[in-house]
C-alpha atoms as a PDB file:
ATOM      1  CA  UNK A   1      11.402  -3.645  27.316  1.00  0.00           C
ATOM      2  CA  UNK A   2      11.513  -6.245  24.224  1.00  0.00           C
ATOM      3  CA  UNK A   3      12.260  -5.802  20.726  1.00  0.00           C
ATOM      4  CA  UNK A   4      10.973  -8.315  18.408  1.00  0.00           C
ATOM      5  CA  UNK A   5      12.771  -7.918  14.546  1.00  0.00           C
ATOM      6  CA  UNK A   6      11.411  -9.928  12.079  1.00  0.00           C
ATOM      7  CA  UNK A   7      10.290 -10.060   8.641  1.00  0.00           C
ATOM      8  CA  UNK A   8       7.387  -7.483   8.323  1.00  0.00           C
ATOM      9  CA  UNK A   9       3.755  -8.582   7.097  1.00  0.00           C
ATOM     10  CA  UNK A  10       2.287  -6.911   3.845  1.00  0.00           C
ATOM     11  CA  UNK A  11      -0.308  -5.141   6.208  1.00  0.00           C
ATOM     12  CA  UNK A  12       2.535  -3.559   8.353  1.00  0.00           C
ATOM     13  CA  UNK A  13       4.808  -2.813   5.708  1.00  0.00           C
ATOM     14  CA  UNK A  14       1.847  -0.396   4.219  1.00  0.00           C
ATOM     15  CA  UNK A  15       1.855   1.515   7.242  1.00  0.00           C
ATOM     16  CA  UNK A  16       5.266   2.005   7.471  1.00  0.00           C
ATOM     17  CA  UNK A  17       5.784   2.443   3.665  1.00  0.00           C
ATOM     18  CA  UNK A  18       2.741   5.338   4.062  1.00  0.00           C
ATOM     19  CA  UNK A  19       4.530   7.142   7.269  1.00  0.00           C
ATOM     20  CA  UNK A  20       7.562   7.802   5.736  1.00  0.00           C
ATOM     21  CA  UNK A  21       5.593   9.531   2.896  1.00  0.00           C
ATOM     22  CA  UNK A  22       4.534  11.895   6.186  1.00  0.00           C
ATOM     23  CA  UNK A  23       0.901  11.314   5.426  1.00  0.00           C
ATOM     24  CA  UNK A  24      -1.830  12.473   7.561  1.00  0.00           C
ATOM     25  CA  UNK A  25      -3.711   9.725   9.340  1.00  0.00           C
ATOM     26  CA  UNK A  26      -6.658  10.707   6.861  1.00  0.00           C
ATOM     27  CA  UNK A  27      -4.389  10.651   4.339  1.00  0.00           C
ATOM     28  CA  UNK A  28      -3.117   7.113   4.636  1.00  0.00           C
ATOM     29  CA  UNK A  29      -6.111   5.482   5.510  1.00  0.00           C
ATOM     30  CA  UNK A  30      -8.048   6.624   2.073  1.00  0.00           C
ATOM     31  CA  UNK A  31      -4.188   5.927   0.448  1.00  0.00           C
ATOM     32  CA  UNK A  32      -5.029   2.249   1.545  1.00  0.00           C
ATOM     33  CA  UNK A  33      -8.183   2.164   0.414  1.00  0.00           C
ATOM     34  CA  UNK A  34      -6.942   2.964  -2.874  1.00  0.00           C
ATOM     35  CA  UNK A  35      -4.414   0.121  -2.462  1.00  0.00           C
ATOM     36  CA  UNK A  36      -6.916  -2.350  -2.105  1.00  0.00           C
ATOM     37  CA  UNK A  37      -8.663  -0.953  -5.521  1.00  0.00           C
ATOM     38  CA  UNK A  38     -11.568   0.904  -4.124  1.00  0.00           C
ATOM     39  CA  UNK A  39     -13.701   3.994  -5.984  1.00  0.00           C
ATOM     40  CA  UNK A  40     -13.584   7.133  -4.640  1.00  0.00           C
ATOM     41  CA  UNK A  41     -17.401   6.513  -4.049  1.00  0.00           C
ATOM     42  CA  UNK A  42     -16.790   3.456  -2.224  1.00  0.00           C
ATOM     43  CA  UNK A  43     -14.080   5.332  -0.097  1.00  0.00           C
ATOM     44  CA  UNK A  44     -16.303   8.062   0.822  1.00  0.00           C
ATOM     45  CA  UNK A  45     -19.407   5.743   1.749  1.00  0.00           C
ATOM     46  CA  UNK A  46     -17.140   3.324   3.780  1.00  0.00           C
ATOM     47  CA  UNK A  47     -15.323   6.571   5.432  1.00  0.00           C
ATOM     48  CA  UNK A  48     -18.197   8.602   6.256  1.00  0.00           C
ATOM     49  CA  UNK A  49     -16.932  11.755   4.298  1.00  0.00           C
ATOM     50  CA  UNK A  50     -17.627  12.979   0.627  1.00  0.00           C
ATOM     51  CA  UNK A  51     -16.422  12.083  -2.419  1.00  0.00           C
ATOM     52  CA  UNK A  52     -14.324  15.758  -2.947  1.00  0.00           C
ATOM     53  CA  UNK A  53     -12.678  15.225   0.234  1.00  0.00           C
ATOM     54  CA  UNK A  54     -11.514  11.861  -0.609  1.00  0.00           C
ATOM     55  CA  UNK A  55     -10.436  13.677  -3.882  1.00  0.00           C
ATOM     56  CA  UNK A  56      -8.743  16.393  -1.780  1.00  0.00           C
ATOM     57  CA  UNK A  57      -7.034  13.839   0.375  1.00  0.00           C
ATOM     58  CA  UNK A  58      -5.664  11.907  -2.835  1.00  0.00           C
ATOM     59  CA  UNK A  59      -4.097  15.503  -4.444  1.00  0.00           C
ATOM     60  CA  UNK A  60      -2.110  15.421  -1.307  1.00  0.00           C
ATOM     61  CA  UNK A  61      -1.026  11.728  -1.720  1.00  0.00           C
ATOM     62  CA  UNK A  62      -0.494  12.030  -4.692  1.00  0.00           C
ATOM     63  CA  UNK A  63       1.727  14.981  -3.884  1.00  0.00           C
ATOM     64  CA  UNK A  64       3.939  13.859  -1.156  1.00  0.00           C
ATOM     65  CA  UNK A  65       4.192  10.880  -2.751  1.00  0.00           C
ATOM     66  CA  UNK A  66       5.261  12.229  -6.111  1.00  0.00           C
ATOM     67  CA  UNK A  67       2.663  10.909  -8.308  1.00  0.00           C
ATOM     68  CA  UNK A  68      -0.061  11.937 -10.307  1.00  0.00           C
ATOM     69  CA  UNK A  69      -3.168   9.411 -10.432  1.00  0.00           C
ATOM     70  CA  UNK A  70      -3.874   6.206  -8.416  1.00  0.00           C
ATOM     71  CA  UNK A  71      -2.757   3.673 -11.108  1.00  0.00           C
ATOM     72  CA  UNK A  72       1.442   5.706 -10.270  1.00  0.00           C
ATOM     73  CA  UNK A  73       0.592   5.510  -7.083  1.00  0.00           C
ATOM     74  CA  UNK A  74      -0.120   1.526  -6.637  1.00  0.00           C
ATOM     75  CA  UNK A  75       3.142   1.278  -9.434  1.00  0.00           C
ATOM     76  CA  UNK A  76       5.318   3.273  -7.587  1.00  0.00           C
ATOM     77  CA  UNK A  77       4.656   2.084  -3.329  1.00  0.00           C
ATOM     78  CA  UNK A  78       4.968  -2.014  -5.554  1.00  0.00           C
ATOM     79  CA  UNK A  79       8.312  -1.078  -7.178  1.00  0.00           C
ATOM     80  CA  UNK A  80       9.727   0.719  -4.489  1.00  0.00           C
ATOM     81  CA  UNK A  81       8.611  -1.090  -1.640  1.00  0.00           C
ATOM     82  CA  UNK A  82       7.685  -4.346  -2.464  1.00  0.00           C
ATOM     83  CA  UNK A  83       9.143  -5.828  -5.455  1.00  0.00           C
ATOM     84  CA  UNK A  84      12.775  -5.604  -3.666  1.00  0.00           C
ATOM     85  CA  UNK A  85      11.546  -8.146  -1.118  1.00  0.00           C
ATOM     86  CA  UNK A  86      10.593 -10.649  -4.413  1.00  0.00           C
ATOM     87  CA  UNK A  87      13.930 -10.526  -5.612  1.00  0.00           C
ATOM     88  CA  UNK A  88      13.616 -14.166  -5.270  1.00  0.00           C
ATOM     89  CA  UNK A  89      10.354 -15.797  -3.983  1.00  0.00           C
ATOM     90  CA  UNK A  90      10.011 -19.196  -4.075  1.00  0.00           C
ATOM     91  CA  UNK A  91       7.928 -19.818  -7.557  1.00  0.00           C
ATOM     92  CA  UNK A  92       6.002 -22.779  -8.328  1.00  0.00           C
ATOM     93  CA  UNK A  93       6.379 -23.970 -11.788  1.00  0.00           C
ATOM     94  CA  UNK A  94       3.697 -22.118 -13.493  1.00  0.00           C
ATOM     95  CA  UNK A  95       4.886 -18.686 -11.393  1.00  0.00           C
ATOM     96  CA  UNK A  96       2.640 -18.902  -8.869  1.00  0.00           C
ATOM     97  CA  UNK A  97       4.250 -17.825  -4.958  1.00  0.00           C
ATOM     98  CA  UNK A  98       4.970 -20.828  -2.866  1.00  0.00           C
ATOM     99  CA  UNK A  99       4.195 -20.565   0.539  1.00  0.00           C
ATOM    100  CA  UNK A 100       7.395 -20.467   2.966  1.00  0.00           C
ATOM    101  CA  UNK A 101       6.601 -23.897   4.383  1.00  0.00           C
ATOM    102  CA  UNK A 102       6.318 -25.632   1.035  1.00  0.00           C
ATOM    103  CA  UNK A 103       9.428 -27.454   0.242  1.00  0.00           C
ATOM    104  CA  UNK A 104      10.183 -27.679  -3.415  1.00  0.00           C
END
């Protein structure tokens, strides 16, 4: 067996971040959705399902998660989660990120 520990990609760290919430797999897929700013309309047409169960889904999110609309929920998985890891990102000059293999 091999163990690999690294620095975890955006894309992972959503996953993660969502499972410890104890989400159901329904739960955290339409949660990501919302993440990447989709309508409830859009959710339901991409997901196959209607737009009340997406809203039914997103009562529990919001729930577990301890918020109340999608706008504390995007707030609150950023602060927690993600902003902790910025503490200090490299920062061009006009605040833009750097990418890790630019030098200065």
């Amino acid at each position: 067996m091999v163990v690999s520990v690294g620095p975890t990609e955006p894309a992972e760290l959503t996953a993660l971040v969502l499972d410890v919430y104890g989400l159901s797999p329904r739960a955290r897929e339409i949660a990501q959705h919302v993440l990447l700013g989709r309508s409830t309309s859009e959710i339901a047409g991409h997901l196959g399902v209607s737009e009340y169960t997406v809203q039914d889904h997103l009562k529990q999110v919001f729930g577990k998660v301890g918020v109340r609309s999608r706008r504390e929920l995007v707030a609150e998985l950023f602060f927690r989660h993600y902003l902790p890891q910025l503490a200090h990102p490299p920062l061009s000059t006009d605040g833009r990120l750097l990418s890790p293999e630019h030098d200065g």
